[in-house]
Structures are given as C-alpha cells and as structure tokens.
PDB file of N, CA and C in Angstrom:
ATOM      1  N   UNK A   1       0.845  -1.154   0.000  1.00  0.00           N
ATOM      2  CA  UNK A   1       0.000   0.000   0.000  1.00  0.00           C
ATOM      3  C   UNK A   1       0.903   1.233   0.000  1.00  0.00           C
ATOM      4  N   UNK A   2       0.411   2.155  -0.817  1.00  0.00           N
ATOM      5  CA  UNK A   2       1.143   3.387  -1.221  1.00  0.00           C
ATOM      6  C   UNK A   2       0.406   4.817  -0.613  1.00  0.00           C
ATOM      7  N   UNK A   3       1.272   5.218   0.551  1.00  0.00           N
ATOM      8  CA  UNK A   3       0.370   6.190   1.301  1.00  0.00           C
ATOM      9  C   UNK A   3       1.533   7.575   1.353  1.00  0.00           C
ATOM     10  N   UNK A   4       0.584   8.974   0.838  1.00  0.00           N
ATOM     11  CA  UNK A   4       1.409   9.800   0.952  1.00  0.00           C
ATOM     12  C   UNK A   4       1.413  10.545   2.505  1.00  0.00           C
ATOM     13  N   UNK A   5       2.720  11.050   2.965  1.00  0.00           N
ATOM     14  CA  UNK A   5       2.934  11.260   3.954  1.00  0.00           C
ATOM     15  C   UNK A   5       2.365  11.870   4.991  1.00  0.00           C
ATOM     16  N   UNK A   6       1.452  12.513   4.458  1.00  0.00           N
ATOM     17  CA  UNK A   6      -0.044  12.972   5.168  1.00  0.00           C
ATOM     18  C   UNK A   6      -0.678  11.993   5.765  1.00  0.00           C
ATOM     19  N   UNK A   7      -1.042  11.133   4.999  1.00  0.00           N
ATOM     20  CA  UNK A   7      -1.980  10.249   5.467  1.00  0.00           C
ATOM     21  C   UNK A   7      -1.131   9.212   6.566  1.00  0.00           C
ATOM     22  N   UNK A   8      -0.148   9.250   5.933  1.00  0.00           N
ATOM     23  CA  UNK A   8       0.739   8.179   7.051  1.00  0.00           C
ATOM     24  C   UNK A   8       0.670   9.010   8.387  1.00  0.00           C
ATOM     25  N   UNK A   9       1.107  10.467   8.455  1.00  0.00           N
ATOM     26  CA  UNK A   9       1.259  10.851   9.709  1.00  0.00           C
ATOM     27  C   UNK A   9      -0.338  10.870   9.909  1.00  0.00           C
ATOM     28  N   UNK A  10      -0.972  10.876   9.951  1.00  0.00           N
ATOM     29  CA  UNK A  10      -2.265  10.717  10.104  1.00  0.00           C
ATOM     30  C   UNK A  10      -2.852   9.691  10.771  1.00  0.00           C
ATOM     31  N   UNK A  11      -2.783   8.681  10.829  1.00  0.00           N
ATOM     32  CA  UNK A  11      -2.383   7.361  10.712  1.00  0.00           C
ATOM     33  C   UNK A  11      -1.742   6.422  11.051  1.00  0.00           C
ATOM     34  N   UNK A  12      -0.623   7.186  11.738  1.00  0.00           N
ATOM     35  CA  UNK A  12       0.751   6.365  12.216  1.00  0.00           C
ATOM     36  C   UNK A  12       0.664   4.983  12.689  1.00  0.00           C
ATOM     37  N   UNK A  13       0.020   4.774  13.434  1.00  0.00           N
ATOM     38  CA  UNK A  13      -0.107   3.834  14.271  1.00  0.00           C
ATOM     39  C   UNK A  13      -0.179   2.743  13.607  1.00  0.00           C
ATOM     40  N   UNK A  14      -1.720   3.234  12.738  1.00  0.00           N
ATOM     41  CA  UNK A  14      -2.350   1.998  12.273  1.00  0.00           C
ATOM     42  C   UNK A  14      -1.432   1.039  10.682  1.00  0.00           C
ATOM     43  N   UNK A  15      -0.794   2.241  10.090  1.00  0.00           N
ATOM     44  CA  UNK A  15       0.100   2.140   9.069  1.00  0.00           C
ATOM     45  C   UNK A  15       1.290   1.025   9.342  1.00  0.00           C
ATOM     46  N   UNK A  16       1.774   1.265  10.724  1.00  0.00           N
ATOM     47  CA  UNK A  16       2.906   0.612  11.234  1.00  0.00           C
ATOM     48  C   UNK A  16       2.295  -0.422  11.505  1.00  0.00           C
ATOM     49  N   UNK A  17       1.638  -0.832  12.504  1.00  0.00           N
ATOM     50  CA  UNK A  17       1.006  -2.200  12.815  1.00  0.00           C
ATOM     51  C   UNK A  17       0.473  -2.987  11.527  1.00  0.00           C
ATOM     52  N   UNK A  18       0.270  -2.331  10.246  1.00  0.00           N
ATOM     53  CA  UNK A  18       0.157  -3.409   8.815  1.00  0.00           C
ATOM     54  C   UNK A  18       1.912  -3.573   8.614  1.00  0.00           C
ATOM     55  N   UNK A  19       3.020  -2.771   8.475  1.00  0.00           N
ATOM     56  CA  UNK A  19       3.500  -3.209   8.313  1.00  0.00           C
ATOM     57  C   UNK A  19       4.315  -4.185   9.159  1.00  0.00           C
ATOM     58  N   UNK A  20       4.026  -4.176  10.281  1.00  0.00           N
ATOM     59  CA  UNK A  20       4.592  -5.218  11.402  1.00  0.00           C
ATOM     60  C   UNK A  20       3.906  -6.407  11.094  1.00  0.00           C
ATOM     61  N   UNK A  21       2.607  -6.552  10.760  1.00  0.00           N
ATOM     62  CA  UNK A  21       1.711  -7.974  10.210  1.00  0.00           C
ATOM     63  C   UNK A  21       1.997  -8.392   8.731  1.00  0.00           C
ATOM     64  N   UNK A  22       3.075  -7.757   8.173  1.00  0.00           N
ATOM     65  CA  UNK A  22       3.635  -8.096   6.824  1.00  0.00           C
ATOM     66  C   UNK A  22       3.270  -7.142   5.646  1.00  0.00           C
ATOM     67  N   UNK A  23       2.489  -6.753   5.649  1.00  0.00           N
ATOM     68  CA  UNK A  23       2.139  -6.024   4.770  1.00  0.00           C
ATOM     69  C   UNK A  23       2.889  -4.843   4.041  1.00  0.00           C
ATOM     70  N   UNK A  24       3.071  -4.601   3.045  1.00  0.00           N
ATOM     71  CA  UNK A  24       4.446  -3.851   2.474  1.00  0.00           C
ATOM     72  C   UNK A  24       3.596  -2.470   2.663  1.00  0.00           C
ATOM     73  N   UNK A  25       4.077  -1.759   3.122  1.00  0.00           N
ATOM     74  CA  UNK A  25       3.344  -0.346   3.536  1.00  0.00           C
ATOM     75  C   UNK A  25       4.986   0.763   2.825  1.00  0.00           C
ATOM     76  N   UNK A  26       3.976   1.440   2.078  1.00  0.00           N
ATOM     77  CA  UNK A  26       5.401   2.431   1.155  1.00  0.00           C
ATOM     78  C   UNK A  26       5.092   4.060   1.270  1.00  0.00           C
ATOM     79  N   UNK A  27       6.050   4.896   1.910  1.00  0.00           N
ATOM     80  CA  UNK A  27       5.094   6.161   1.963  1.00  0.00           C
ATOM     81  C   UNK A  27       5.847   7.331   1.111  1.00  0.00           C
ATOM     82  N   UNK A  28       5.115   8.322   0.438  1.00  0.00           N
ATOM     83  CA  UNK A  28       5.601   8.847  -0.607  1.00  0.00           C
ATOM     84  C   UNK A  28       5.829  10.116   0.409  1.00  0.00           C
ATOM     85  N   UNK A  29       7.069  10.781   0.078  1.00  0.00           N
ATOM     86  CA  UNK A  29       7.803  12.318   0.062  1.00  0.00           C
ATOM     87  C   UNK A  29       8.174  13.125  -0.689  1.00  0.00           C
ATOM     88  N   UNK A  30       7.913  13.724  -1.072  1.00  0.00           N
ATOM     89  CA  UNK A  30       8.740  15.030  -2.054  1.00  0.00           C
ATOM     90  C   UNK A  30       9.051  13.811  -3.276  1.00  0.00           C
ATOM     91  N   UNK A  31       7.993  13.286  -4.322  1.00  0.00           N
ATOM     92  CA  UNK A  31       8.672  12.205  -5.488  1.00  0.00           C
ATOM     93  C   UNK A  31       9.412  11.213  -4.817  1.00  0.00           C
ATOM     94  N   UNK A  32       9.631  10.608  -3.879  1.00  0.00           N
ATOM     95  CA  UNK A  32      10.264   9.659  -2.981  1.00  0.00           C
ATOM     96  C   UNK A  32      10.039   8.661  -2.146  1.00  0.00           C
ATOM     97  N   UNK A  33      10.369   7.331  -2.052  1.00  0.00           N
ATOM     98  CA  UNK A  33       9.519   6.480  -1.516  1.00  0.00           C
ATOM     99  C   UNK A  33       9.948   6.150  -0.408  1.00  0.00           C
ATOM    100  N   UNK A  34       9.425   5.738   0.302  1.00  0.00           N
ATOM    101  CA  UNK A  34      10.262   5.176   1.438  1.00  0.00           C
ATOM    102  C   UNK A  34       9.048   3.929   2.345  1.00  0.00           C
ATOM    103  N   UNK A  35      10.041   2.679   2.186  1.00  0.00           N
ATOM    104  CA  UNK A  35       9.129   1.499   2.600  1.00  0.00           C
ATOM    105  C   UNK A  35       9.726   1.349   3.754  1.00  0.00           C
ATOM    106  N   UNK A  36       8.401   0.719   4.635  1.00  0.00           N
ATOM    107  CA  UNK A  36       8.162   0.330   6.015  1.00  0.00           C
ATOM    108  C   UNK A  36       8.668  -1.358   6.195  1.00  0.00           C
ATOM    109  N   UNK A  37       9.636  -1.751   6.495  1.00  0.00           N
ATOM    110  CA  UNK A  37      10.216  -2.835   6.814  1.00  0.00           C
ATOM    111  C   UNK A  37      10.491  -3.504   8.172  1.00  0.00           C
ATOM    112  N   UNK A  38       9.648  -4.185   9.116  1.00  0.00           N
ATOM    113  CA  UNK A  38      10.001  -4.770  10.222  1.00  0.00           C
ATOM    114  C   UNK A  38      11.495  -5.573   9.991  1.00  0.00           C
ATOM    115  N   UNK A  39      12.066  -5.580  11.443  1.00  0.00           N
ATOM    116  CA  UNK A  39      13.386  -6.111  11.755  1.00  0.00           C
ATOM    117  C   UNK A  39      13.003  -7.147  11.866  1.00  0.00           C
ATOM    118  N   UNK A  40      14.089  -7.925  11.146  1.00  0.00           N
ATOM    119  CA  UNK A  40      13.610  -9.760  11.240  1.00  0.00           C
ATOM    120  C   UNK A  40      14.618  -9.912  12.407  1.00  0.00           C
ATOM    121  N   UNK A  41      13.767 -10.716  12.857  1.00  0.00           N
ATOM    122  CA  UNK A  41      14.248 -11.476  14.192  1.00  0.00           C
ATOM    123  C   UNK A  41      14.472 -12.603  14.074  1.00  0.00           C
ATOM    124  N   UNK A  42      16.206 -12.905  13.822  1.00  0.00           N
ATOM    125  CA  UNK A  42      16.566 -14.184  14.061  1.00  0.00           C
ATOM    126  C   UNK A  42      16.603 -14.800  15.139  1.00  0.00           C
ATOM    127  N   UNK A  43      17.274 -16.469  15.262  1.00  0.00           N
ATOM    128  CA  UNK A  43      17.158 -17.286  16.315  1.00  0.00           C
ATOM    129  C   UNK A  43      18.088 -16.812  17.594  1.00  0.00           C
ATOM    130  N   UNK A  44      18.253 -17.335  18.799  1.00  0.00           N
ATOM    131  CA  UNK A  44      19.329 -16.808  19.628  1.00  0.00           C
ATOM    132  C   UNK A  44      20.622 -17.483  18.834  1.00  0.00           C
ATOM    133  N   UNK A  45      20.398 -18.822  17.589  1.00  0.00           N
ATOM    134  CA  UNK A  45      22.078 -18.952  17.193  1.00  0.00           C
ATOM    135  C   UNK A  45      22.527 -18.124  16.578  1.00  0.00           C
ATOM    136  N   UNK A  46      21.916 -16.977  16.224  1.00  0.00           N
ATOM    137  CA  UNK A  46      22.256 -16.150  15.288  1.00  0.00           C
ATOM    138  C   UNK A  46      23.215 -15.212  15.938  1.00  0.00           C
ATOM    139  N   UNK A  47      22.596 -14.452  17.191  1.00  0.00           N
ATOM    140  CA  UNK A  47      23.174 -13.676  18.233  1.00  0.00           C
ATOM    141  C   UNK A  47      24.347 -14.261  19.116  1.00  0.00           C
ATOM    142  N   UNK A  48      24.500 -15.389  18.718  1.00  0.00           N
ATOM    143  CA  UNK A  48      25.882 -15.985  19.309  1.00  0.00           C
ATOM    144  C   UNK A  48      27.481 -15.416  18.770  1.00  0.00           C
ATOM    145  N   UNK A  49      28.437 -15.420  19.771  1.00  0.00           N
ATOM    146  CA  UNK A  49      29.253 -15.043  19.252  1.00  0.00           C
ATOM    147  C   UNK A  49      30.256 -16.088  19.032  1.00  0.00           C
ATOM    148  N   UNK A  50      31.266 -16.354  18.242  1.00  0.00           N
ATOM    149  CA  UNK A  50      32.417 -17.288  17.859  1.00  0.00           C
ATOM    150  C   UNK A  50      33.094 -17.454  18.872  1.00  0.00           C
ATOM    151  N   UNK A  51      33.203 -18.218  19.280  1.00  0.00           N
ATOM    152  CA  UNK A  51      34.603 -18.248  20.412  1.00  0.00           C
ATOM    153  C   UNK A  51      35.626 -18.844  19.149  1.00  0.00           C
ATOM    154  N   UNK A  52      37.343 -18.136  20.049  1.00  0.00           N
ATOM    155  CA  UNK A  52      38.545 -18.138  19.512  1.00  0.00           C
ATOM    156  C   UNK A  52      38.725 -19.734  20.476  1.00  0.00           C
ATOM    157  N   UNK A  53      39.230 -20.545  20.150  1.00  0.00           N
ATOM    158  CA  UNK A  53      40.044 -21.640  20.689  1.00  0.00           C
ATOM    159  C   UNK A  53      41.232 -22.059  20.745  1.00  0.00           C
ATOM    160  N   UNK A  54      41.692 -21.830  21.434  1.00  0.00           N
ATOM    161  CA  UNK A  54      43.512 -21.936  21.368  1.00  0.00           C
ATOM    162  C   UNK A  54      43.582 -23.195  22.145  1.00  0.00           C
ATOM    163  N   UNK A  55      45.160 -24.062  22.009  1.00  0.00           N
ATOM    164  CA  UNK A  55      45.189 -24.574  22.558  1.00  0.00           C
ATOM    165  C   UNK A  55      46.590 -24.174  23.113  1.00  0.00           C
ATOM    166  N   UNK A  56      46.783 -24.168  24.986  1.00  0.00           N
ATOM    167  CA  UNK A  56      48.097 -23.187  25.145  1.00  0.00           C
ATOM    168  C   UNK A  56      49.192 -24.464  24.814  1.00  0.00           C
ATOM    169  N   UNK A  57      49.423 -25.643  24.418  1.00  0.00           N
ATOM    170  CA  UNK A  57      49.792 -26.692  24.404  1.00  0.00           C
ATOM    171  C   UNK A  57      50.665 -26.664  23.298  1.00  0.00           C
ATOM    172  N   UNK A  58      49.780 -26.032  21.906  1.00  0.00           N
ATOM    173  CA  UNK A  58      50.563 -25.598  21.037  1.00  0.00           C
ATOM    174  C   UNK A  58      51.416 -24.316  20.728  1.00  0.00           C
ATOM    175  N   UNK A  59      52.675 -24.618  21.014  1.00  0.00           N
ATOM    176  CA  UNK A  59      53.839 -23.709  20.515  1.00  0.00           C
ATOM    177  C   UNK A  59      53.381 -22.852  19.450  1.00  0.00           C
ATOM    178  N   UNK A  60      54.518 -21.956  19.703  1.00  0.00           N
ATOM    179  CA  UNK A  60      54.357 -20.792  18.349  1.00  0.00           C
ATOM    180  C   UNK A  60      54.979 -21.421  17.385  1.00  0.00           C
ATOM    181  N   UNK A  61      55.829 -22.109  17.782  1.00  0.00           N
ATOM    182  CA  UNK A  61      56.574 -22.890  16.350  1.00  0.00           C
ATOM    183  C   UNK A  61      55.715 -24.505  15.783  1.00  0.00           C
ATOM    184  N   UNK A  62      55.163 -25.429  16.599  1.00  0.00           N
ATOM    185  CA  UNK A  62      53.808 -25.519  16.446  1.00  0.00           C
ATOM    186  C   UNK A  62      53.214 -25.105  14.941  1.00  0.00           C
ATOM    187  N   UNK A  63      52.749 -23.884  15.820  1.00  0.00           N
ATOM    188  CA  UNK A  63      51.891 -23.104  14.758  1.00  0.00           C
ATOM    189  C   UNK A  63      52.363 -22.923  13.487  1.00  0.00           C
ATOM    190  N   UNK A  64      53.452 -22.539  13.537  1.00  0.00           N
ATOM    191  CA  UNK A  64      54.237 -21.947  12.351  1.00  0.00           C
ATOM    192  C   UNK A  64      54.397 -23.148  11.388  1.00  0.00           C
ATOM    193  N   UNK A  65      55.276 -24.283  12.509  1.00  0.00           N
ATOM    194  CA  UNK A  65      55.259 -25.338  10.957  1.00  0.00           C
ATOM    195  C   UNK A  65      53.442 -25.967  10.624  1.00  0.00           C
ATOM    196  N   UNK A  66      52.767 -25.832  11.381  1.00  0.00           N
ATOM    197  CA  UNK A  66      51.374 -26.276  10.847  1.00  0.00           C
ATOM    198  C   UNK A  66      50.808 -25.494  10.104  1.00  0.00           C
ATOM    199  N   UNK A  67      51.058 -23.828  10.094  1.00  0.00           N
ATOM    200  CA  UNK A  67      50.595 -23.269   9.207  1.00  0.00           C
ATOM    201  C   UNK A  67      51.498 -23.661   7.472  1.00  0.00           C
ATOM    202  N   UNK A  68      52.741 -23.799   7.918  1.00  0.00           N
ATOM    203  CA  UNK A  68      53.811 -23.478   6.562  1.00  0.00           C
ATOM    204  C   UNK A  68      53.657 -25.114   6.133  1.00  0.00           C
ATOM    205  N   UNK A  69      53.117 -26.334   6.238  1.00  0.00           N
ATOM    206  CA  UNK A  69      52.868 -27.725   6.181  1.00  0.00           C
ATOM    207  C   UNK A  69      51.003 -27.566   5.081  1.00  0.00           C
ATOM    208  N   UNK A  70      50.142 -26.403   6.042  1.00  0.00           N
ATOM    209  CA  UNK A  70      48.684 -26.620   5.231  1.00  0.00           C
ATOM    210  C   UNK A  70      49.169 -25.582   3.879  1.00  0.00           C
ATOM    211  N   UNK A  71      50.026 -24.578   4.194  1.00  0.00           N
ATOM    212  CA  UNK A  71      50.100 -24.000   3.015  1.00  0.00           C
ATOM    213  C   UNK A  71      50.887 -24.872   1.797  1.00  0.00           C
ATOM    214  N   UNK A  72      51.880 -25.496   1.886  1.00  0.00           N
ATOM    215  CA  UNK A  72      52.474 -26.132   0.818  1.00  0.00           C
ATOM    216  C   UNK A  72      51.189 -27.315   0.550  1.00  0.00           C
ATOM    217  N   UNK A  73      50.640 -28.042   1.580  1.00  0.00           N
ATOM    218  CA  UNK A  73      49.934 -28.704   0.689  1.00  0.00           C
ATOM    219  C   UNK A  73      48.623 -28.248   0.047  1.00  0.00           C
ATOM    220  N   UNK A  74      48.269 -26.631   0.333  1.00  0.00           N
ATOM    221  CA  UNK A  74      47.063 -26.069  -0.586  1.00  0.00           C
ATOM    222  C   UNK A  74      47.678 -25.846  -1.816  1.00  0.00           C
ATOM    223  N   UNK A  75      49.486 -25.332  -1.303  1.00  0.00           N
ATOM    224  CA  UNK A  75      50.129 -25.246  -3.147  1.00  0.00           C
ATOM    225  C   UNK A  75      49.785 -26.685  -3.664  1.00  0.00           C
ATOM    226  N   UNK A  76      49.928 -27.346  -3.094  1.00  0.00           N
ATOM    227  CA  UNK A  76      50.497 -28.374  -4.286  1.00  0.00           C
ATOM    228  C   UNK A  76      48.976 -29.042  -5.246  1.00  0.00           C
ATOM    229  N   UNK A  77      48.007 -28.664  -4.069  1.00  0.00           N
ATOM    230  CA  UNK A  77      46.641 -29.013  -4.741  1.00  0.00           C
ATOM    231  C   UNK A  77      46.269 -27.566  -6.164  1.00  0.00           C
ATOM    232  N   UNK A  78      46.639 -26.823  -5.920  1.00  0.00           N
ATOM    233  CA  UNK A  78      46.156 -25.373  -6.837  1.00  0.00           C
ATOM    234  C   UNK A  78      47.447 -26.015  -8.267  1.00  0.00           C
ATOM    235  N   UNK A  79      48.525 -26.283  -8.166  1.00  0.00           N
ATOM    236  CA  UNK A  79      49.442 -26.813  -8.975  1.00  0.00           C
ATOM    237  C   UNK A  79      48.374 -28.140  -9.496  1.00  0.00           C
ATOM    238  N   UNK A  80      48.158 -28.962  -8.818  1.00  0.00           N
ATOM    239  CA  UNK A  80      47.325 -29.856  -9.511  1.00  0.00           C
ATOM    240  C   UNK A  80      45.769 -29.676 -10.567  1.00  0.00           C
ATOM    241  N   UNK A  81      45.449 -28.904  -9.473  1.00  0.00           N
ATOM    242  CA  UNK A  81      44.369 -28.653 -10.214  1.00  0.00           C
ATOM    243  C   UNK A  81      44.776 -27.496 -11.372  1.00  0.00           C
ATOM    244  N   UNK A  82      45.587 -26.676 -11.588  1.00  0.00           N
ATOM    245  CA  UNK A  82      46.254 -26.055 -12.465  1.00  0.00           C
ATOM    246  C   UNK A  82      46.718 -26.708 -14.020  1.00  0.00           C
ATOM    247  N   UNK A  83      47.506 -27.937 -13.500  1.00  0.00           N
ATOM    248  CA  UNK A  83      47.829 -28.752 -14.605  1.00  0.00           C
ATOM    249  C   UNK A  83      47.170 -29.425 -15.229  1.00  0.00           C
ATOM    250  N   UNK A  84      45.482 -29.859 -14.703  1.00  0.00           N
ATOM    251  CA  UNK A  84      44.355 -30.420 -15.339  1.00  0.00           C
ATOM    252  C   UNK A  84      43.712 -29.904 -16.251  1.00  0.00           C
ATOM    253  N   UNK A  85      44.260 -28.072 -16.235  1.00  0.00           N
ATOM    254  CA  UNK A  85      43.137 -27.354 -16.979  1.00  0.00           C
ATOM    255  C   UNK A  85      43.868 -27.613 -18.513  1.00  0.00           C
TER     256      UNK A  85
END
C-alpha cells in the first residue's frame, strides 16, 4: 500500500502495525519512496558469538610449521588442479 505522507502521519499507528503484520506499507515524500520494513528477528544462534580456541599446548613454532605444512599442501593441490586445466 502506497500512502502519501499525510496520510501516514495521520495514521501512524495503524500504518505501522500493517506493516509489522507483513504487509508492504510504502510512503511517498517530495517524489520519494520510502518502505516500512520490520526487523527480522533471528534465532538466539544467530546472536551468538564465535569463540577463539587456542590450545596453550601448542607452541608458536607448532603453529608456524602447521601453518607453513597446510600452506604447501594447498600449493600443491592449486598446482594440480592447475595442470588439469
């Protein structure tokens, strides 16, 4: 529904509560539209945050050769799949 801004302020209430029940409610300004969109409300997994996991067990060097070990073998897969093309 296409309501010019008169009528919306006019109205307020009832305008908002269609668009909270879904209803696409659009209100015109100066040649300009502007639609009424409720906030979707996701699940609480959504609002979760990532936890970081370390383990203090693993060394920095550890790390280093496990990082410099996944990188040569992502090279060697991009080289493979390279030479197929």
């Amino acid at each position: 529904m296409k309501v010019p801004i008169s009528e919306f302020r006019k109205n307020l209430f009832q305008h908002v509560d269609k668009a909270l029940n879904g209803d696409l409610v659009e209100v015109t300004h100066r040649g300009k539209t502007i639609r009424l969109v409720p906030e979707v409300q996701g699940s609480k997994l959504d609002r979760l945050t990532p936890a970081r996991i370390f383990n203090p067990a693993f060394s920095k060097a550890d790390h280093q050769k496990a990082s410099r070990e996944l990188l040569a073998e992502m090279q060697r897969e991009w080289e493979k799949d390279w030479s197929e093309l």
